[in-house]
N, C-alpha and C. Protein backbone atom coordinates (compact mmCIF):
# COMPACT_ATOMS: atom_id res chain seq x y z
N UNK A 1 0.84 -1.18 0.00
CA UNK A 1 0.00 0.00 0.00
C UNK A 1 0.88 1.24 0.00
N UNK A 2 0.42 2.28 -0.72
CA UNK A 2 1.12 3.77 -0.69
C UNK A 2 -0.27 5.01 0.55
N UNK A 3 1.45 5.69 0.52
CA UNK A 3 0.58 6.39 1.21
C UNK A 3 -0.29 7.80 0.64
N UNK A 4 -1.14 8.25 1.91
CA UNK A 4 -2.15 8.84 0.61
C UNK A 4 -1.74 10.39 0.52
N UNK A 5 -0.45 10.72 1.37
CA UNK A 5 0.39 11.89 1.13
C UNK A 5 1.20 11.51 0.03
N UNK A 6 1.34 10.48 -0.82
CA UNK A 6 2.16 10.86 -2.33
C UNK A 6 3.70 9.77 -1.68
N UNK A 7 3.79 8.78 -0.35
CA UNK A 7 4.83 8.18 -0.26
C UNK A 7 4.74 6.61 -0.69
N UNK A 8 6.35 6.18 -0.77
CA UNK A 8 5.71 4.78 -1.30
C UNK A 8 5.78 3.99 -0.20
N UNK A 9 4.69 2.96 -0.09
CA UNK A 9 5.24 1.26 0.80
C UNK A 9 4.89 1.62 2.41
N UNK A 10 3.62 1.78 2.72
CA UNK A 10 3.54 1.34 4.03
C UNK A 10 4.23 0.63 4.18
N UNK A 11 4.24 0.35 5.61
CA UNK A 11 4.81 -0.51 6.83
C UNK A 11 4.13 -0.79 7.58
N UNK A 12 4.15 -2.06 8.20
CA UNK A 12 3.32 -2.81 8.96
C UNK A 12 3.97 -2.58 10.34
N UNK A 13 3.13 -2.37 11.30
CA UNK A 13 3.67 -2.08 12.68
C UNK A 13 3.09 -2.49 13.80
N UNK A 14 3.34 -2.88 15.14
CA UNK A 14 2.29 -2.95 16.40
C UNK A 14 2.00 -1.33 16.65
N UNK A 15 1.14 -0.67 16.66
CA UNK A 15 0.52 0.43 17.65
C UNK A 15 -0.40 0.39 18.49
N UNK A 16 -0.01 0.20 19.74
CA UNK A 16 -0.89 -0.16 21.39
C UNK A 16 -1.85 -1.47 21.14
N UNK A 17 -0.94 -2.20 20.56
CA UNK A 17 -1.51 -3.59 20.23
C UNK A 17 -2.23 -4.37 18.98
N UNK A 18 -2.29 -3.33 18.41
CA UNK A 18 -3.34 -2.89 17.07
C UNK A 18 -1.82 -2.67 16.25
N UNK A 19 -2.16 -4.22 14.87
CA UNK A 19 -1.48 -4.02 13.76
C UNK A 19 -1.77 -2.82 12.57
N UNK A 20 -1.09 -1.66 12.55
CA UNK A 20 -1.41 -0.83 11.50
C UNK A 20 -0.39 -0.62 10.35
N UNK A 21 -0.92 -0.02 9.59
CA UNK A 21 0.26 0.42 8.25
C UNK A 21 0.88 2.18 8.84
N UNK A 22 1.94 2.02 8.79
CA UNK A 22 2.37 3.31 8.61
C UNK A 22 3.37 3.95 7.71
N UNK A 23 3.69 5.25 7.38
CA UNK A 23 3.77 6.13 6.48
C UNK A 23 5.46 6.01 7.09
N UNK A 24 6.74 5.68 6.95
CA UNK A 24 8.25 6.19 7.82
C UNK A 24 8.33 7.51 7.24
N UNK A 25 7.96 7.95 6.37
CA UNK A 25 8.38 9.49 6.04
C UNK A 25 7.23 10.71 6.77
N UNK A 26 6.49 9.99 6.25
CA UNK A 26 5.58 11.52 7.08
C UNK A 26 4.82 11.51 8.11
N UNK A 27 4.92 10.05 8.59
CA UNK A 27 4.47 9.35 9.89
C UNK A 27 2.97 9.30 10.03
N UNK A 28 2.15 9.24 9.34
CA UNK A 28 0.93 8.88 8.94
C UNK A 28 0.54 7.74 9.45
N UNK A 29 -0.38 6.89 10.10
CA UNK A 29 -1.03 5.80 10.24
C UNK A 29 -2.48 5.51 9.52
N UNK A 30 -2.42 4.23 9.09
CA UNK A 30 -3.67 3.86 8.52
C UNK A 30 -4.24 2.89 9.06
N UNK A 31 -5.31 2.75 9.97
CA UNK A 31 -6.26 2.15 10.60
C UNK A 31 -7.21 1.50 9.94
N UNK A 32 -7.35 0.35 9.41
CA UNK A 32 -8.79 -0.67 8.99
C UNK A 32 -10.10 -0.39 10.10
N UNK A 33 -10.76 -0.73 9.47
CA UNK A 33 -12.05 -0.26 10.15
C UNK A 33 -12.05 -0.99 11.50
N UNK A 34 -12.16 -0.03 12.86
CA UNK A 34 -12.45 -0.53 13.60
C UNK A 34 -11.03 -0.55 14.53
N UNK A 35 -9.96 -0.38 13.98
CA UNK A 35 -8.55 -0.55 14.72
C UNK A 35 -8.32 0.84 15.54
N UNK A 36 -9.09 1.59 14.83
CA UNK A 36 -8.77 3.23 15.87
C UNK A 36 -9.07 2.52 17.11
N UNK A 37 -10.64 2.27 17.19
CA UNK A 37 -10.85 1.92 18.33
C UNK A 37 -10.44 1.18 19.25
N UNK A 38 -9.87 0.29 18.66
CA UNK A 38 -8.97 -0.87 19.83
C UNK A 38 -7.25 -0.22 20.41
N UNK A 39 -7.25 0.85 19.45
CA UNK A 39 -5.55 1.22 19.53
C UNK A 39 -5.92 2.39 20.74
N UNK A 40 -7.29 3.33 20.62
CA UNK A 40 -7.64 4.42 21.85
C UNK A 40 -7.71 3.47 23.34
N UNK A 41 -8.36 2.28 22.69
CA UNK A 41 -8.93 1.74 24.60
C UNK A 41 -7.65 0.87 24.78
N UNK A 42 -6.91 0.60 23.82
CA UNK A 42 -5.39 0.14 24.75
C UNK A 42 -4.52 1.49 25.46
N UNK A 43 -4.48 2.61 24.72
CA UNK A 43 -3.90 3.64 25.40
C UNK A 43 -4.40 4.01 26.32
N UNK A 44 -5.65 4.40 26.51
CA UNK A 44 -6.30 4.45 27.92
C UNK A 44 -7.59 3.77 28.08
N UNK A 45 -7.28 2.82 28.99
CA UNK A 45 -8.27 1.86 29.21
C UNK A 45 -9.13 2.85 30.41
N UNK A 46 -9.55 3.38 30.49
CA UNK A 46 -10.42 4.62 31.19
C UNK A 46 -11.25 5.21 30.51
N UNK A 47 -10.74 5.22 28.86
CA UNK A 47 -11.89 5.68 28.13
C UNK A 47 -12.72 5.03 27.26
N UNK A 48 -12.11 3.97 27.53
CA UNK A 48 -12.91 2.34 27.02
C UNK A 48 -14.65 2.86 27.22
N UNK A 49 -15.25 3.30 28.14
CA UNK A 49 -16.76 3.42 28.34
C UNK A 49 -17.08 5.02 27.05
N UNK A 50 -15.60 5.47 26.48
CA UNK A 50 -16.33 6.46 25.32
C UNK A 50 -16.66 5.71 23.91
N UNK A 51 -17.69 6.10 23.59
CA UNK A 51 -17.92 4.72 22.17
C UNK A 51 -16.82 5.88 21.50
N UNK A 52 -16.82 5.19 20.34
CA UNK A 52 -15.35 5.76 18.80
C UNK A 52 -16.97 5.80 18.34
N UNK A 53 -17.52 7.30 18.16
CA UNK A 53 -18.47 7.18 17.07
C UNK A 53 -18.19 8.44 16.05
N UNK A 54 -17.67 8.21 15.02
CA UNK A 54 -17.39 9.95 14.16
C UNK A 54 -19.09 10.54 13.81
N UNK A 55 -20.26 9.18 13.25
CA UNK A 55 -21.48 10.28 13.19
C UNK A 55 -22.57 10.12 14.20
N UNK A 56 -22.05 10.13 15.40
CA UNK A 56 -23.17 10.60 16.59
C UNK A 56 -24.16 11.73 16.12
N UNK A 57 -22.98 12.85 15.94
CA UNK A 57 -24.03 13.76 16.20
C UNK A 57 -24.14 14.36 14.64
N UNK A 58 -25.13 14.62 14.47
CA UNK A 58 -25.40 14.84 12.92
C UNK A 58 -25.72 16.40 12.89
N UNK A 59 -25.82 17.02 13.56
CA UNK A 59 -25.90 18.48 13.58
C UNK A 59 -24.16 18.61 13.49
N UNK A 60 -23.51 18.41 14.06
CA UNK A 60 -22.06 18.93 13.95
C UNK A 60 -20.85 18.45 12.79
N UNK A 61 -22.10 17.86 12.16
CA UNK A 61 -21.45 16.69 11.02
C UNK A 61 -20.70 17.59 9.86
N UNK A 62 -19.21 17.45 9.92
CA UNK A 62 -18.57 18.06 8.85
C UNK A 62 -18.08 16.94 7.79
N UNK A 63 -18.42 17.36 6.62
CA UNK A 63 -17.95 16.04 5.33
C UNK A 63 -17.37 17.20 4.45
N UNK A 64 -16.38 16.30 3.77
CA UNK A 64 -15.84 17.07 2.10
C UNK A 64 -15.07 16.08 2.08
N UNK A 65 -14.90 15.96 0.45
CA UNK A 65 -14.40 15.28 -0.40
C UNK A 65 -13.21 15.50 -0.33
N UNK A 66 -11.93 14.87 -0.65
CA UNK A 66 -10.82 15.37 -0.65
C UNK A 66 -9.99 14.49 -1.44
N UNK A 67 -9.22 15.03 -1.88
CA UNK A 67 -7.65 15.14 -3.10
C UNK A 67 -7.00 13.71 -2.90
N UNK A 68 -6.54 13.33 -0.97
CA UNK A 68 -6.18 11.98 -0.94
C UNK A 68 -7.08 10.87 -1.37
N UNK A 69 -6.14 9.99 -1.73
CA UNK A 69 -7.21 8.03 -1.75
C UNK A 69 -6.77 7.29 -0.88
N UNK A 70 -7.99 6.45 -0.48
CA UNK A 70 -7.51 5.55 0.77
C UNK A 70 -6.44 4.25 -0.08
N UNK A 71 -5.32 4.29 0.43
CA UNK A 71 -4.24 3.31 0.47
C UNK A 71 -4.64 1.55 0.28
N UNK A 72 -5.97 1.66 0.85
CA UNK A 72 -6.54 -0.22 0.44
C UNK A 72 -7.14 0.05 -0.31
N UNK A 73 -8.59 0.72 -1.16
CA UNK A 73 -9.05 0.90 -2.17
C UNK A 73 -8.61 1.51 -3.25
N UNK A 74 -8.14 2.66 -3.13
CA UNK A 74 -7.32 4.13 -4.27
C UNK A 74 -8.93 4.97 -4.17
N UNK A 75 -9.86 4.75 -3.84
CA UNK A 75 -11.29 6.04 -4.15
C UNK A 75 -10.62 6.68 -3.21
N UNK A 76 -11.72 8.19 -3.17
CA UNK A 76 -11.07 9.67 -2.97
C UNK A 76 -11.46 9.37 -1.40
N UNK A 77 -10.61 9.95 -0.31
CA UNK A 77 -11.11 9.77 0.96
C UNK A 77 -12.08 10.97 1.03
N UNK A 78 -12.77 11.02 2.31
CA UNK A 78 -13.70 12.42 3.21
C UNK A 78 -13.23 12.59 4.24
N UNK A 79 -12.83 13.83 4.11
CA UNK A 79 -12.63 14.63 5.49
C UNK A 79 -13.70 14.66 6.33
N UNK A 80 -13.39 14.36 7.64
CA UNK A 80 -14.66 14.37 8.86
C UNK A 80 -13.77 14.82 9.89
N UNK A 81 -14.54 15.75 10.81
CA UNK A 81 -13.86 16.33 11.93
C UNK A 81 -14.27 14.98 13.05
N UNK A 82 -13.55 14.85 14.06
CA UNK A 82 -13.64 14.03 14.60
C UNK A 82 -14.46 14.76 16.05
N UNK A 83 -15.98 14.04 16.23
CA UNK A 83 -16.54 14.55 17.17
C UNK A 83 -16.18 16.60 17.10
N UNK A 84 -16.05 16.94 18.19
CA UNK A 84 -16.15 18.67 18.62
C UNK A 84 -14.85 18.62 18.28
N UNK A 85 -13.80 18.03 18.66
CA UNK A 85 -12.49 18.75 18.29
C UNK A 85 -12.01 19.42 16.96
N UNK A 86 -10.57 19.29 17.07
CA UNK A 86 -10.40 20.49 16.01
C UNK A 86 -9.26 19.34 15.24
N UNK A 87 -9.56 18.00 15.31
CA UNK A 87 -8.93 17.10 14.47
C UNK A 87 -9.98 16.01 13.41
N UNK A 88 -9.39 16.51 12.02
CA UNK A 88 -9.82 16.27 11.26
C UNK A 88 -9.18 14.88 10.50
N UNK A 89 -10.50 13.47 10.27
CA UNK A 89 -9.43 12.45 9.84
C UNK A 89 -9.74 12.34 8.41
N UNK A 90 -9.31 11.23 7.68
CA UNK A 90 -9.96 10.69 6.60
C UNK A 90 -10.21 9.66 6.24
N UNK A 91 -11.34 9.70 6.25
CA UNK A 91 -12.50 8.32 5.67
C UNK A 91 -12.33 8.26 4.50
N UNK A 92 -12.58 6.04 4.67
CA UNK A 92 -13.06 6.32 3.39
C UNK A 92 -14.18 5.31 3.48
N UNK A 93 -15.13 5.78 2.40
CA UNK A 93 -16.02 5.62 2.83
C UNK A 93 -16.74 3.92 2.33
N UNK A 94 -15.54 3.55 1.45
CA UNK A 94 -16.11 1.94 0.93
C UNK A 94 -15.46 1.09 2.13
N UNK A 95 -14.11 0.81 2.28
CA UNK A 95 -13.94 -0.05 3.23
C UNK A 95 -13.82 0.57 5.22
N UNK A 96 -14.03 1.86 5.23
CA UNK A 96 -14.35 2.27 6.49
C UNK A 96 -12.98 2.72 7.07
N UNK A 97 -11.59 2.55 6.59
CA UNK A 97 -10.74 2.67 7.00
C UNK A 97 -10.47 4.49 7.34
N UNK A 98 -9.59 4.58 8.42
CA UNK A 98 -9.42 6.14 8.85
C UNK A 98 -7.58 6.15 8.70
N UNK A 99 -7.69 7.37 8.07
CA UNK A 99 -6.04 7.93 8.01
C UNK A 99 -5.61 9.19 8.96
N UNK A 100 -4.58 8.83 9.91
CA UNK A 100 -4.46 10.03 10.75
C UNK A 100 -2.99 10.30 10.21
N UNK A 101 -2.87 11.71 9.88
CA UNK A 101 -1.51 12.12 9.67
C UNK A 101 -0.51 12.30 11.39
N UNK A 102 0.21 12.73 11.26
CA UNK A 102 1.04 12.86 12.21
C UNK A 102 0.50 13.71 13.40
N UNK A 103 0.60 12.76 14.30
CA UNK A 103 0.08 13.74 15.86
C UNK A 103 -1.36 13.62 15.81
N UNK A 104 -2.54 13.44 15.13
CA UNK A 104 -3.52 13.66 14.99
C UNK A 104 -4.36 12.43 16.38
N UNK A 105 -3.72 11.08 16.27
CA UNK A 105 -3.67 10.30 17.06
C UNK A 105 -3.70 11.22 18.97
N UNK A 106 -2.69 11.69 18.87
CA UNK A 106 -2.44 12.24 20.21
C UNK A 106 -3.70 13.25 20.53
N UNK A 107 -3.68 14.05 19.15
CA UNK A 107 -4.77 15.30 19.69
C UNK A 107 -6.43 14.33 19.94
N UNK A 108 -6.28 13.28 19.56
CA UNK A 108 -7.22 12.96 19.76
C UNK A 108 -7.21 12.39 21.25
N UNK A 109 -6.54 11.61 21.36
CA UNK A 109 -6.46 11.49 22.80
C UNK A 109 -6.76 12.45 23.51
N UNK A 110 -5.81 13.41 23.87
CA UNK A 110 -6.37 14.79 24.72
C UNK A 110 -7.38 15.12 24.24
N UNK A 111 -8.12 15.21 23.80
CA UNK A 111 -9.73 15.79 23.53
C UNK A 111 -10.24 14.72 24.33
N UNK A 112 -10.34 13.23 24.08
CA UNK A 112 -11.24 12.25 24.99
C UNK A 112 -10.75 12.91 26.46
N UNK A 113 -9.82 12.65 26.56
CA UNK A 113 -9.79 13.02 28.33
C UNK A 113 -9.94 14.11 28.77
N UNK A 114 -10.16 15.17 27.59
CA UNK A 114 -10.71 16.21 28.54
C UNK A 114 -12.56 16.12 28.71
N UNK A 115 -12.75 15.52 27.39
CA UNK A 115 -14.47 15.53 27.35
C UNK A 115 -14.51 13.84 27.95
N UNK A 116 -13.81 13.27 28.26
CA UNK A 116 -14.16 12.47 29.58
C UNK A 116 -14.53 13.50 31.27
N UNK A 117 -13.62 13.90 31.30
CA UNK A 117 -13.26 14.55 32.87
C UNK A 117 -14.79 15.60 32.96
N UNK A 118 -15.46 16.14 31.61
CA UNK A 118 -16.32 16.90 31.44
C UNK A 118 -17.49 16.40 31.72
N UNK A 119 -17.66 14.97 31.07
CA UNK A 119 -18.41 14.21 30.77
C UNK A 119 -19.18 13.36 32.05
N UNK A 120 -18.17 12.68 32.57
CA UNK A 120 -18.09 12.33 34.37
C UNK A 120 -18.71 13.17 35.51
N UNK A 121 -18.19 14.42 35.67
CA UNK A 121 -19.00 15.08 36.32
C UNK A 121 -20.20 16.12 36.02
N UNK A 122 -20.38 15.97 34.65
CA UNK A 122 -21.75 17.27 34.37
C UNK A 122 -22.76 16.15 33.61
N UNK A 123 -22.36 15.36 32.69
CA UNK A 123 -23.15 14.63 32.66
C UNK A 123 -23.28 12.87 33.35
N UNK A 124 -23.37 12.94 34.28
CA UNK A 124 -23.08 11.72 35.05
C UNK A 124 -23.91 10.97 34.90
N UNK A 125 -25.25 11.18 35.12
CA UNK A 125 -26.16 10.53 35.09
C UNK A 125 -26.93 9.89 34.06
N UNK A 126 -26.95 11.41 32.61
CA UNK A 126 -27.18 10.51 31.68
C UNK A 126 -26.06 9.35 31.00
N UNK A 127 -24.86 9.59 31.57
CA UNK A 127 -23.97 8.37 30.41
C UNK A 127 -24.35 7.07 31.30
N UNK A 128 -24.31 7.51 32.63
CA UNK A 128 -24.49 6.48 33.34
C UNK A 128 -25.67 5.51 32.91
N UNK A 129 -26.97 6.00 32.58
CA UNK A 129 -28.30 5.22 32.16
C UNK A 129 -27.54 4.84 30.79
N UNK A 130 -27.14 5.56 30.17
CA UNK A 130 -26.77 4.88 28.63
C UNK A 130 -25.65 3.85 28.62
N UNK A 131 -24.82 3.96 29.90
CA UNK A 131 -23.85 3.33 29.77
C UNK A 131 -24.61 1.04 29.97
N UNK A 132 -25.72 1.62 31.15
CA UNK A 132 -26.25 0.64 31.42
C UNK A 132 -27.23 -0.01 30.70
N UNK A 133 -27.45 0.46 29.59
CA UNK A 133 -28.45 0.54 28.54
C UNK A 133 -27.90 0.05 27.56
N UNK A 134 -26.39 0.17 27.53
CA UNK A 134 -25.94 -0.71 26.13
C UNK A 134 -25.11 -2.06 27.08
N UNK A 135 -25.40 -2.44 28.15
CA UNK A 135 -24.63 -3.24 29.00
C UNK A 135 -25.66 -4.35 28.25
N UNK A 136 -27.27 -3.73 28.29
CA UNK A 136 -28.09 -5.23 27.22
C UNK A 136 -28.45 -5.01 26.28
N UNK A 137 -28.18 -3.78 25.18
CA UNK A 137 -28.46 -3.78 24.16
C UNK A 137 -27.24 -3.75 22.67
N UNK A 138 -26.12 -3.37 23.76
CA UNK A 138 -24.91 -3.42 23.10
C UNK A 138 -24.35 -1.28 22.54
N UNK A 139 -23.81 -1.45 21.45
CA UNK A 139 -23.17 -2.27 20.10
C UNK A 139 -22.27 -3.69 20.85
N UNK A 140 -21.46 -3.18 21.67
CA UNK A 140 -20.84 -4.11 22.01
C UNK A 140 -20.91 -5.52 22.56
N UNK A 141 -20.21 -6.55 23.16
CA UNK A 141 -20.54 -7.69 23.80
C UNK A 141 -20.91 -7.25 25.08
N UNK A 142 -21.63 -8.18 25.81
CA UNK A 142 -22.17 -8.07 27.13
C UNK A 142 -20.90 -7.76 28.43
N UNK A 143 -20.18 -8.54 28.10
CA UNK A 143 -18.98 -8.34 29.28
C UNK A 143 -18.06 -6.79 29.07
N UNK A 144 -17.79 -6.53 27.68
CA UNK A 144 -17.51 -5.35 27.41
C UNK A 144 -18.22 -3.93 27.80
N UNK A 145 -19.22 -4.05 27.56
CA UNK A 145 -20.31 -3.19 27.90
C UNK A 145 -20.26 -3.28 29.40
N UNK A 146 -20.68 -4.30 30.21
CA UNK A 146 -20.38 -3.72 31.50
C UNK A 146 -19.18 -3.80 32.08
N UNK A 147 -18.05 -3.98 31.61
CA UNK A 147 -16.75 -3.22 32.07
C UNK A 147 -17.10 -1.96 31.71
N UNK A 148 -17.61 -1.27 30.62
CA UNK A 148 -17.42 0.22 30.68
C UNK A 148 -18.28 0.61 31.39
N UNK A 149 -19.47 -0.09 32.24
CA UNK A 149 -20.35 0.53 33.11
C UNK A 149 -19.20 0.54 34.62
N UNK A 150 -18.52 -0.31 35.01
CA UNK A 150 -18.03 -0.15 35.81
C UNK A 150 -16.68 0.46 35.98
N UNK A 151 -16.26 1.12 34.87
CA UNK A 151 -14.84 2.12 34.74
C UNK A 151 -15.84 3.04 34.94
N UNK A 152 -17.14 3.78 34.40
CA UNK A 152 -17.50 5.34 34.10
C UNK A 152 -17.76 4.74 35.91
N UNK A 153 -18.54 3.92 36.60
CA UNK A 153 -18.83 4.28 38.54
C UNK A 153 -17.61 4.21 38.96
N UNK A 154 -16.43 4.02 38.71
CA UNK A 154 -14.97 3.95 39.22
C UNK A 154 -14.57 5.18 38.88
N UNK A 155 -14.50 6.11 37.66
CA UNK A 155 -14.24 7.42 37.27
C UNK A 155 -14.94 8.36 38.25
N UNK A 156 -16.22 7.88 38.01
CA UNK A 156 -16.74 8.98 38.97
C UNK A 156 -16.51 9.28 40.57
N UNK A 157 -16.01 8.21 41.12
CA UNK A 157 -15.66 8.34 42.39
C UNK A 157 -14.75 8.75 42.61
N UNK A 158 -13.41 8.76 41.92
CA UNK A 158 -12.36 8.92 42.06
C UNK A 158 -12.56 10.45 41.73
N UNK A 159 -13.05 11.14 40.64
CA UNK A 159 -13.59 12.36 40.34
C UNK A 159 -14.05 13.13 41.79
N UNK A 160 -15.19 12.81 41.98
CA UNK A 160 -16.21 13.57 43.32
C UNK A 160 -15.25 13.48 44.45
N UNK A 161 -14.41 12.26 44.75
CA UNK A 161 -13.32 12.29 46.01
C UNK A 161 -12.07 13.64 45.66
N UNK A 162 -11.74 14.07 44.79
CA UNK A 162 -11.43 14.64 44.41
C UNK A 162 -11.47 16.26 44.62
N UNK A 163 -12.84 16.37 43.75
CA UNK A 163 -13.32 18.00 43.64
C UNK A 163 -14.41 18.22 45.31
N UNK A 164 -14.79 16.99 45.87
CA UNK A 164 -15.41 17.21 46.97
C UNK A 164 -14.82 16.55 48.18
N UNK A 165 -13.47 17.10 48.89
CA UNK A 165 -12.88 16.17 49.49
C UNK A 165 -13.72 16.07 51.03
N UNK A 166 -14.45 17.91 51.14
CA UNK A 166 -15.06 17.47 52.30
C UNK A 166 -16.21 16.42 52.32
N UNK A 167 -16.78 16.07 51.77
CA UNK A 167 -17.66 15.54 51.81
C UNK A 167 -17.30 13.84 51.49
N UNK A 168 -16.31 13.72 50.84
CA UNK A 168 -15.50 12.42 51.42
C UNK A 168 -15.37 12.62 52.72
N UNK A 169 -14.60 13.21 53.25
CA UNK A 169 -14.17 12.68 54.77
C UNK A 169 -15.35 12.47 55.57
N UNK A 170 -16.21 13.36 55.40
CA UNK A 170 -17.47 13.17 56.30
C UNK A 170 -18.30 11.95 55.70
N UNK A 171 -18.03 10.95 54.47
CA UNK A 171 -18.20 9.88 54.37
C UNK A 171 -17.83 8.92 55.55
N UNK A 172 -16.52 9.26 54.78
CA UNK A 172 -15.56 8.37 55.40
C UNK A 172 -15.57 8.14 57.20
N UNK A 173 -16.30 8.99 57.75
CA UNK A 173 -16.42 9.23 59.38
C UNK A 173 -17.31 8.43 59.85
N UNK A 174 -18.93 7.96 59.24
CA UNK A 174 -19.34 7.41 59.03
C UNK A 174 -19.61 6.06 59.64
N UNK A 175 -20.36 5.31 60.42
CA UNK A 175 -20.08 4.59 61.13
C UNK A 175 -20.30 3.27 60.22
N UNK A 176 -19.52 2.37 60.07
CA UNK A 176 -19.97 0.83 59.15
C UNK A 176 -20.56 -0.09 59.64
């Protein structure tokens, strides 16, 4: 496979466990459908309970056509911003695969953990019902799904002990 910046001969690599192709010159990675996601919840298994969804939200939905081709097919990839941030990947849109140029990987990371840390304490309650809501309806498997129900009640405690320490201790005083 070439890459879709104009280099020749991916390379096959481990990234956070997840076999990908990458770019040695311009450091590009190319993800098969579905490998983003396994390569984010090996880097932080904390954000394992965020689904990888690029069209959740369809009001914020940015598309365009663009100049690169995906490296397994050759058709033209689409630019999509990824969720709210300000990192943009490319789809494509027959075999599903995503191309992140250099660093794009990272910025994505820091965006989950900050709209984790956001997420945990302002919306707690609704991820929490949704979190428990796909524990039997999925996308995922059953055991998967409620591991991420029980990382987001482990986040949150560790969170509230945190920003509310008095009210820990006066837990913690508490007679058992």
């Amino acid at each position: 496979m070439d890459c879709p910046n104009g280099h020749k001969n991916l390379e096959k690599v481990l990234f956070h466990h997840v076999e990908v192709d990458y770019c040695p010159e311009c450091l590009g990675v190319w993800f098969d459908k579905d490998e983003l996601k396994y390569a984010k919840d090996d880097k932080d298994n904390q954000l394992n309970w965020l689904d990888f969804d690029i069209w959740r939200d369809k009001s914020k939905f940015k598309l365009s056509r663009i100049d690169k081709r995906c490296p397994a097919c050759r058709i033209p990839f689409f630019e999509i911003y990824y969720d709210d941030s300000s990192v943009k990947i490319d789809f494509c849109k027959h075999c599903q695969g995503i191309w992140l140029d250099r660093g794009e990987f990272k910025q994505i990371m820091v965006y989950l953990k900050r709209k984790a840390d956001y997420e945990i304490l302002h919306k707690y309650i609704k991820n929490l019902s949704l979190e428990l809501w796909e524990v039997f309806a999925g996308p995922e498997k059953f055991r998967e799904e409620l591991q991420d129900f029980m990382m987001l009640l482990k986040l949150f405690n560790y969170k509230f002990i945190i920003q509310h320490p008095v009210v820990n201790s006066l837990m913690e005083e508490l007679p058992k």
